[in-house]
Each structure stands twice: as C-alpha cells, then as structure tokens.
C-alpha atoms as a PDB file:
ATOM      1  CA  UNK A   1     -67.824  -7.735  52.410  1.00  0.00           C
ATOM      2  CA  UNK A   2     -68.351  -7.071  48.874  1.00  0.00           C
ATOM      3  CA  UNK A   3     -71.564  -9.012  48.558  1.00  0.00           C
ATOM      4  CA  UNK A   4     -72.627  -7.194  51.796  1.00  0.00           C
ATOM      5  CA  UNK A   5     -72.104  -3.859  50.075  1.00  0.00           C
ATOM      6  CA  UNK A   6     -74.112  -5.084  47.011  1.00  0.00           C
ATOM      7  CA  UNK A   7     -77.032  -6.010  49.458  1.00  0.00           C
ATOM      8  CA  UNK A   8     -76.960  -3.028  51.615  1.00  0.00           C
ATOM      9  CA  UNK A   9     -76.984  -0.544  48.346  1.00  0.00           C
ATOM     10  CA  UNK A  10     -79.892  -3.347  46.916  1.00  0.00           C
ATOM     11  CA  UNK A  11     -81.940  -3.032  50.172  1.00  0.00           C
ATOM     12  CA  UNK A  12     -81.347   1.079  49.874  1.00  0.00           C
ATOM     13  CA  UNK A  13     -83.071   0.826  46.738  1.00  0.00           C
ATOM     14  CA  UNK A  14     -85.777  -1.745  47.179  1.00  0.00           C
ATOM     15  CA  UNK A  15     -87.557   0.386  50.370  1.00  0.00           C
ATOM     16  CA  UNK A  16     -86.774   4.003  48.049  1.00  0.00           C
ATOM     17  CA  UNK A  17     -88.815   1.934  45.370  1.00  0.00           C
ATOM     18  CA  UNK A  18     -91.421   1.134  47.704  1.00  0.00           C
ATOM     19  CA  UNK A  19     -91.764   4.913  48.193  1.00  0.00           C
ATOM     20  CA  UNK A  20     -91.733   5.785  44.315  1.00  0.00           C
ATOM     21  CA  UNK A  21     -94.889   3.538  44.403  1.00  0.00           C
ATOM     22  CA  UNK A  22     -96.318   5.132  47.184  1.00  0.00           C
ATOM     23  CA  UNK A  23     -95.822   8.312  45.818  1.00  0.00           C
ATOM     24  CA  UNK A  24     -97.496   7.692  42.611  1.00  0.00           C
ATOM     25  CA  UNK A  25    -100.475   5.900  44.435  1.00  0.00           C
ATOM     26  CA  UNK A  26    -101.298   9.415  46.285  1.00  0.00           C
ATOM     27  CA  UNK A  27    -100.831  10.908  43.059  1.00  0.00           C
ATOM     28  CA  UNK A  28    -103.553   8.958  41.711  1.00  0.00           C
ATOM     29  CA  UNK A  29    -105.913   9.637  45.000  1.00  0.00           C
ATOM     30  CA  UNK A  30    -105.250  13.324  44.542  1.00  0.00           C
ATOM     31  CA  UNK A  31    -102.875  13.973  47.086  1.00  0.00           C
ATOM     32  CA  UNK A  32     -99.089  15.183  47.084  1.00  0.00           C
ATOM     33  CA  UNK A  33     -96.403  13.027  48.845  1.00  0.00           C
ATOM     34  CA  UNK A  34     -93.658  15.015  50.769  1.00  0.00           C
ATOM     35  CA  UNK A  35     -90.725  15.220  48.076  1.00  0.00           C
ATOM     36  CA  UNK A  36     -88.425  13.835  51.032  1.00  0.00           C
ATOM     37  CA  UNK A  37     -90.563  10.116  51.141  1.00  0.00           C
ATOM     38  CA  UNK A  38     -88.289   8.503  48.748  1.00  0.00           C
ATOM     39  CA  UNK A  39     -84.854   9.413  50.107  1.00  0.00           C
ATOM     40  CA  UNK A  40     -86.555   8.478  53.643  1.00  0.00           C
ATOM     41  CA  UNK A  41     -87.223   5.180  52.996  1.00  0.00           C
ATOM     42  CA  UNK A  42     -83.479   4.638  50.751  1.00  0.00           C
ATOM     43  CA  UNK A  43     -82.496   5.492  54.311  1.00  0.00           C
ATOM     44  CA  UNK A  44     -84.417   2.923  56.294  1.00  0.00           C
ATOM     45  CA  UNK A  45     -83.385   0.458  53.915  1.00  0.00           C
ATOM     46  CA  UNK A  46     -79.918   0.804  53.927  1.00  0.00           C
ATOM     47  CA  UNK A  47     -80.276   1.188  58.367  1.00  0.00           C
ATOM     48  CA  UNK A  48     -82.166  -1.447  58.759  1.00  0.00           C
ATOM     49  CA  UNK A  49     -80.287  -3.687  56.393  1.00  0.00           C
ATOM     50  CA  UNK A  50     -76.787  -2.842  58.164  1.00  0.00           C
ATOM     51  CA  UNK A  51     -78.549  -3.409  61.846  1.00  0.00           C
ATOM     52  CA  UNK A  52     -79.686  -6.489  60.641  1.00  0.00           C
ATOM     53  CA  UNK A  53     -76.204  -7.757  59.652  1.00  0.00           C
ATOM     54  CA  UNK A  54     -74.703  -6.269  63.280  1.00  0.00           C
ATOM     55  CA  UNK A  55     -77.159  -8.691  65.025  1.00  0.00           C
ATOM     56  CA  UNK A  56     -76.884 -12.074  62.988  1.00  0.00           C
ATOM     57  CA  UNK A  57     -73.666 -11.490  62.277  1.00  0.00           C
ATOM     58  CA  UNK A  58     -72.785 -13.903  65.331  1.00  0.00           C
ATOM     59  CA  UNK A  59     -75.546 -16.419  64.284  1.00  0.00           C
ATOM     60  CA  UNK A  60     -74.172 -16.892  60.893  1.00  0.00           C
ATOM     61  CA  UNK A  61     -70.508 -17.122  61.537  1.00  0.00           C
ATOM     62  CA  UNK A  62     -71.148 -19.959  64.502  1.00  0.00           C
ATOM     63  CA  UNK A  63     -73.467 -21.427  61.961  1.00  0.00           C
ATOM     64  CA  UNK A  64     -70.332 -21.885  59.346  1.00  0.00           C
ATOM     65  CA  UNK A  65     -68.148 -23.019  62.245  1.00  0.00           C
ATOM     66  CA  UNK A  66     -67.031 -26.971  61.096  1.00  0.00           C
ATOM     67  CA  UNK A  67     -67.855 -29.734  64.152  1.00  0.00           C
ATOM     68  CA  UNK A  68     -65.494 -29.683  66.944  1.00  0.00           C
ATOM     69  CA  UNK A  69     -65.383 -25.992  67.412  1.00  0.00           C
ATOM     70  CA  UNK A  70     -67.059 -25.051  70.322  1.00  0.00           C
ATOM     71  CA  UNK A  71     -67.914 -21.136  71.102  1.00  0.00           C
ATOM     72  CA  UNK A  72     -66.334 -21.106  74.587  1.00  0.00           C
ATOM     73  CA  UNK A  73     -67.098 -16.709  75.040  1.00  0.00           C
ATOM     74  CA  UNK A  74     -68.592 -13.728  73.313  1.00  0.00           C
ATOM     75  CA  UNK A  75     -68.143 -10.529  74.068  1.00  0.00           C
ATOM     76  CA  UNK A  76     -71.241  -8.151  73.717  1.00  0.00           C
ATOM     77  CA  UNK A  77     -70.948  -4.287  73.593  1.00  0.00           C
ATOM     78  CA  UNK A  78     -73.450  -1.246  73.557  1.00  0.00           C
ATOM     79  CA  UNK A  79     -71.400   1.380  71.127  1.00  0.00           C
ATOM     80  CA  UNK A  80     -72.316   5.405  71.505  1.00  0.00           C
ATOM     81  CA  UNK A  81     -72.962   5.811  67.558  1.00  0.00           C
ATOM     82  CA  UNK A  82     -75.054   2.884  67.719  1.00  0.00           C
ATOM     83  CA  UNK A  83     -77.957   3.693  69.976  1.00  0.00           C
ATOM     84  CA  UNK A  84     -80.125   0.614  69.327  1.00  0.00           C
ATOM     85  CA  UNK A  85     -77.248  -1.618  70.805  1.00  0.00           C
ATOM     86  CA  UNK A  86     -78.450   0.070  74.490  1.00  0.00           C
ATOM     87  CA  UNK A  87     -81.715  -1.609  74.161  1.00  0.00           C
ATOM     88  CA  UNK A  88     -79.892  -4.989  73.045  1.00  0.00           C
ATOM     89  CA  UNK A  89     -76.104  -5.130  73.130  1.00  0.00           C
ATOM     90  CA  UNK A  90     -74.381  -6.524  69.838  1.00  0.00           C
ATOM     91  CA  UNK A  91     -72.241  -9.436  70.101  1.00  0.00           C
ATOM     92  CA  UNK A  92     -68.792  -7.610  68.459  1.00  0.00           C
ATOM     93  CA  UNK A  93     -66.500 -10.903  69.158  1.00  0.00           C
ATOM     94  CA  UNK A  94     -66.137 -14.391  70.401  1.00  0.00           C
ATOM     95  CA  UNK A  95     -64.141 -17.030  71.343  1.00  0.00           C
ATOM     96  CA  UNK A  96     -63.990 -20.897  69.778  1.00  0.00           C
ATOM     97  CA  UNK A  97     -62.147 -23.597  70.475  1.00  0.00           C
ATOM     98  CA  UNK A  98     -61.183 -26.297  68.178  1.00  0.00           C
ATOM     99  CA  UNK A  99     -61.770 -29.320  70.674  1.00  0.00           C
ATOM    100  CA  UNK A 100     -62.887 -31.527  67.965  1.00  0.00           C
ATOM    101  CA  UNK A 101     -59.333 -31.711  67.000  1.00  0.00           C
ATOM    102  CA  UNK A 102     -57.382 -30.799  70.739  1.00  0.00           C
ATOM    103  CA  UNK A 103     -54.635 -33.342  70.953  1.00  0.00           C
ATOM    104  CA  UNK A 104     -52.890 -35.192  74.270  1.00  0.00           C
ATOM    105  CA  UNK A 105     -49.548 -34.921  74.291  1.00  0.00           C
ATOM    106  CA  UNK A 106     -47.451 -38.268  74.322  1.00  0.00           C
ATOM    107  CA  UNK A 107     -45.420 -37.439  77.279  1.00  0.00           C
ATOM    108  CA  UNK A 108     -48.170 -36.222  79.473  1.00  0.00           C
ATOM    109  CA  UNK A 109     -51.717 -37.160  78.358  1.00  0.00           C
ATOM    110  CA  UNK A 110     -53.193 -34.575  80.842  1.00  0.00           C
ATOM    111  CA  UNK A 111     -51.969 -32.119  78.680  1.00  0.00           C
ATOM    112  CA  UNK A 112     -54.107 -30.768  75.275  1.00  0.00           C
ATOM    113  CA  UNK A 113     -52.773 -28.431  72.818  1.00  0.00           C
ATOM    114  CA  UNK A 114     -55.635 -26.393  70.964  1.00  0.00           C
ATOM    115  CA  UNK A 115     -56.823 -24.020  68.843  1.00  0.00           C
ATOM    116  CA  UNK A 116     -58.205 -20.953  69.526  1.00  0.00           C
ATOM    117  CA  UNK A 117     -59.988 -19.093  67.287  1.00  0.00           C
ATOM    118  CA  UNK A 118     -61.152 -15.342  67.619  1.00  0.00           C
ATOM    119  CA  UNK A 119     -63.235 -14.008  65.879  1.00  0.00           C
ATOM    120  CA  UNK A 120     -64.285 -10.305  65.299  1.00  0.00           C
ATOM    121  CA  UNK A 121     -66.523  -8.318  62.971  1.00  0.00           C
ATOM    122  CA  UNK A 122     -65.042  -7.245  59.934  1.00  0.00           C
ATOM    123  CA  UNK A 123     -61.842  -8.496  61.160  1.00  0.00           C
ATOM    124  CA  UNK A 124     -59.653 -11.590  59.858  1.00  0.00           C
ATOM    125  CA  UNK A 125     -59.720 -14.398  62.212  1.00  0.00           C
ATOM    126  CA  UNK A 126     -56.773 -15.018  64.402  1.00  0.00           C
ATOM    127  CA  UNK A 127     -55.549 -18.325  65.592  1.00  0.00           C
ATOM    128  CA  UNK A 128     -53.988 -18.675  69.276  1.00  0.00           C
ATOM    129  CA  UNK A 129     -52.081 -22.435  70.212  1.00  0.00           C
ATOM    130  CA  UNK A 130     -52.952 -23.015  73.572  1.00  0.00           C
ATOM    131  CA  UNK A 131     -51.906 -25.492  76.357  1.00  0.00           C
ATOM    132  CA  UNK A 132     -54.075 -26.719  78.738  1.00  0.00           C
ATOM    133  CA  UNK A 133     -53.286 -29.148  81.461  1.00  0.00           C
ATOM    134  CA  UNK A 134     -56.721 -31.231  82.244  1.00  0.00           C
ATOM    135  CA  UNK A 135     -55.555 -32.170  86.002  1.00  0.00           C
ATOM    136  CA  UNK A 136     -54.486 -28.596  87.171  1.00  0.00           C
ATOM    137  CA  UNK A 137     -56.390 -27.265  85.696  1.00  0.00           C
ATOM    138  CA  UNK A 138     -54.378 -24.159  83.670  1.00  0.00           C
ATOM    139  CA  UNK A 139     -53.628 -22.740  80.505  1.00  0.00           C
ATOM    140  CA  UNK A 140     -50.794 -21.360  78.643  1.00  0.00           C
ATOM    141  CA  UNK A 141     -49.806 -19.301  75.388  1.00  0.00           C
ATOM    142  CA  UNK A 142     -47.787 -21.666  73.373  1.00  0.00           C
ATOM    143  CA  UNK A 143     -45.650 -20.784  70.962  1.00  0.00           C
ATOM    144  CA  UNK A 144     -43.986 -23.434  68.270  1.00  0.00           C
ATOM    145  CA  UNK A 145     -40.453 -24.193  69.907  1.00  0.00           C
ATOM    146  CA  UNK A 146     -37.223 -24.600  68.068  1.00  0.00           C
ATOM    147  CA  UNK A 147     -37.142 -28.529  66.050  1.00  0.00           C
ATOM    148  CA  UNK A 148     -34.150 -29.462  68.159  1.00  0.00           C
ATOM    149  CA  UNK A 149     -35.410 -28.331  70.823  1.00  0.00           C
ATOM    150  CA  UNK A 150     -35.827 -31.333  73.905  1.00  0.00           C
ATOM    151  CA  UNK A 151     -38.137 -29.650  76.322  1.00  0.00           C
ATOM    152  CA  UNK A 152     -41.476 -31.412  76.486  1.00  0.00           C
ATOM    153  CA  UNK A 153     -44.300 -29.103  76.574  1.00  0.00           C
ATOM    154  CA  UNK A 154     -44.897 -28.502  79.996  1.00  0.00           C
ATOM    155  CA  UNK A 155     -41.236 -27.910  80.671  1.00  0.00           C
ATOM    156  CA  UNK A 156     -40.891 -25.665  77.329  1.00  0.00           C
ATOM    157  CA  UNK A 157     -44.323 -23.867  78.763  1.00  0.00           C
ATOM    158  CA  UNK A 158     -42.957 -23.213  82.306  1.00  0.00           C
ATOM    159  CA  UNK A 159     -39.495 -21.607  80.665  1.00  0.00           C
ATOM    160  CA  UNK A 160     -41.485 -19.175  78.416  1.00  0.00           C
ATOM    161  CA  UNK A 161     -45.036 -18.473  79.574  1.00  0.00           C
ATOM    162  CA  UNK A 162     -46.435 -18.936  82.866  1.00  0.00           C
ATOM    163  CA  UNK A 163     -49.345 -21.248  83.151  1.00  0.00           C
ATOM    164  CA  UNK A 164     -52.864 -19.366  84.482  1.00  0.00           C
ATOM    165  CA  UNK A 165     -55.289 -21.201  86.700  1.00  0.00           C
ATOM    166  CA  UNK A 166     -58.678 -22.078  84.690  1.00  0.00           C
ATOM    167  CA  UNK A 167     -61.444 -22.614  86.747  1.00  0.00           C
ATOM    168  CA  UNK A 168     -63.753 -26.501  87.020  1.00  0.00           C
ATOM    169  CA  UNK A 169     -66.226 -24.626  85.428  1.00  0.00           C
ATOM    170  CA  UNK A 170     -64.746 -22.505  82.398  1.00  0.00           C
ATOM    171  CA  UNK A 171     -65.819 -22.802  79.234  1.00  0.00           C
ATOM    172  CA  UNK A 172     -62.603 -23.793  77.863  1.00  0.00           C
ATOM    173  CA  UNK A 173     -61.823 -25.970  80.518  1.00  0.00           C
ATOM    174  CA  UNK A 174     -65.310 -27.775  79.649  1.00  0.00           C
ATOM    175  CA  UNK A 175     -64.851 -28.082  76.086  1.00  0.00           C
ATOM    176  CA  UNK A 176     -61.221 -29.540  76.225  1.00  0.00           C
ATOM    177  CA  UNK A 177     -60.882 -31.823  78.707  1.00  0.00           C
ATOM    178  CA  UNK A 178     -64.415 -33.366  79.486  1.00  0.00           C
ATOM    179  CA  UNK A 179     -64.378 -33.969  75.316  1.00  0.00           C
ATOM    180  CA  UNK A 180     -61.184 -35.604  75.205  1.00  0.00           C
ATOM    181  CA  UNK A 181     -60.598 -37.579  78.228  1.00  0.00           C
END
C-alpha cells in the first residue's frame, strides 16, 4: 500500500509537470496559461492513477495466485462516489479455491477438504476450510475439531454445520471434484 501511495503522489506530479511545460511553452508563443493548468493536471494524475489500480487490481492479484488456485467467483460493484464504475463495474472481491492442494479424506474419498481464499481490496486475505462431498454434491464450513476427537468428517460436519447443496455446475463444485477424482 505504501508503494501504491509513492506511485499515486509520483503520477500526481509527473501529469502537474507536464503542465509546468505546457505552461512555459505558451509563454514562449506569447500566450498566458490559466494559473489553474498545473493543479488540473496533479489532479488527473493522481485520478487516473487510483482508477487505474481499482480496475487491475483483480488482474494482478489472480496473476500472483500460485498453481492450483482456481478463482471460483468475483463479485463486481458500481459504488455512488465512484461514478465511472456505472459505465464498467469494479471487481471489489473474489473467491479462490486451493484445488491444487484439496485433499480426499481416508475414510470417505468422496469427500475433499479445501481452502478457500477471499480476497478483497485493501483488505487482508481470509482463509475458510471447507468440506465438500464430490457424490452429493454439498458443502460445509469446517472447523478444526478437538485431537481426541473420533468423529470422521462427515459425521463431525453433520453435528456442527449443516451441509448446503452445490449445484453440477458450480464453480467450486467444478474445480474440486472434476480436478481430484
């Protein structure tokens, strides 16, 4: 975010310095800039720098994703203060799934735990462990049981979250179980 700053306040003062030279060419043709020129174009620097980083924002963090991680939803948003996301909506946050790395459980191998990943602008990124069962097909919130505990997983998952029906053609659904099986 730092670096960001650095390049927003750098692109402020590139485009005002763009200005500064066009105000001393019209100086040298014989004609006055408007005194407000420079601070104008500090403006559209520092705008057009920040929409820039709204829209590739999502390019650039799916770019750094490692292999396995699949974007499985985004979510896209038009925001009042931000009038040019009404002509194209921003993508604000997604959805990956680490099915590079999902893993069958030993008692049932229909059954994948996996990491979900959300991601959000200027946000940390939060990890979800889910269940999903391949032949139902449903997923569930997991949460790390107790060490001693006996329950296998879709026992332990049916005693503390409910399982939710995925749809054949879901995006996570996809990703998990036609990678893995």
């Amino acid at each position: 975010m730092l670096f960001e700053f650095i390049a927003t306040i750098a692109a402020g003062f590139g485009l005002a310095g763009v200005a500064l030279v066009i105000t001393h060419l019209s100086k040298l043709a014989g004609k006055k800039a408007p005194k407000w020129l420079i601070p104008l174009f500090g403006a559209a620097g520092i705008f057009g720098f920040q929409i820039h980083q709204e829209y590739n924002w999502y390019s650039q963090q799916v770019a750094q994703l490692p292999e396995g991680m699949t974007v499985i939803k985004t979510i896209e948003k038009s925001i009042w203060f931000r009038p040019w996301s009404y002509i194209k909506p921003q993508t604000v946050r997604f959805i990956a799934a680490d099915s590079g790395h999902a893993s069958a459980q030993v008692d049932d191998q229909d059954i994948y735990l996996v990491n979900l990943y959300l991601f959000e602008r200027r946000m940390s990124v939060q990890q979800i462990l889910q269940v999903i069962d391949c032949v139902a097909p449903a997923r569930a919130d997991y949460i790390i049981p107790a060490k001693d505990s006996k329950l296998t997983i879709n026992e332990y998952v049916e005693q503390t979250t409910k399982w939710r029906a995925l749809a054949q053609g879901d995006p996570l659904f996809i990703s998990v179980c036609s990678n893995n099986r």
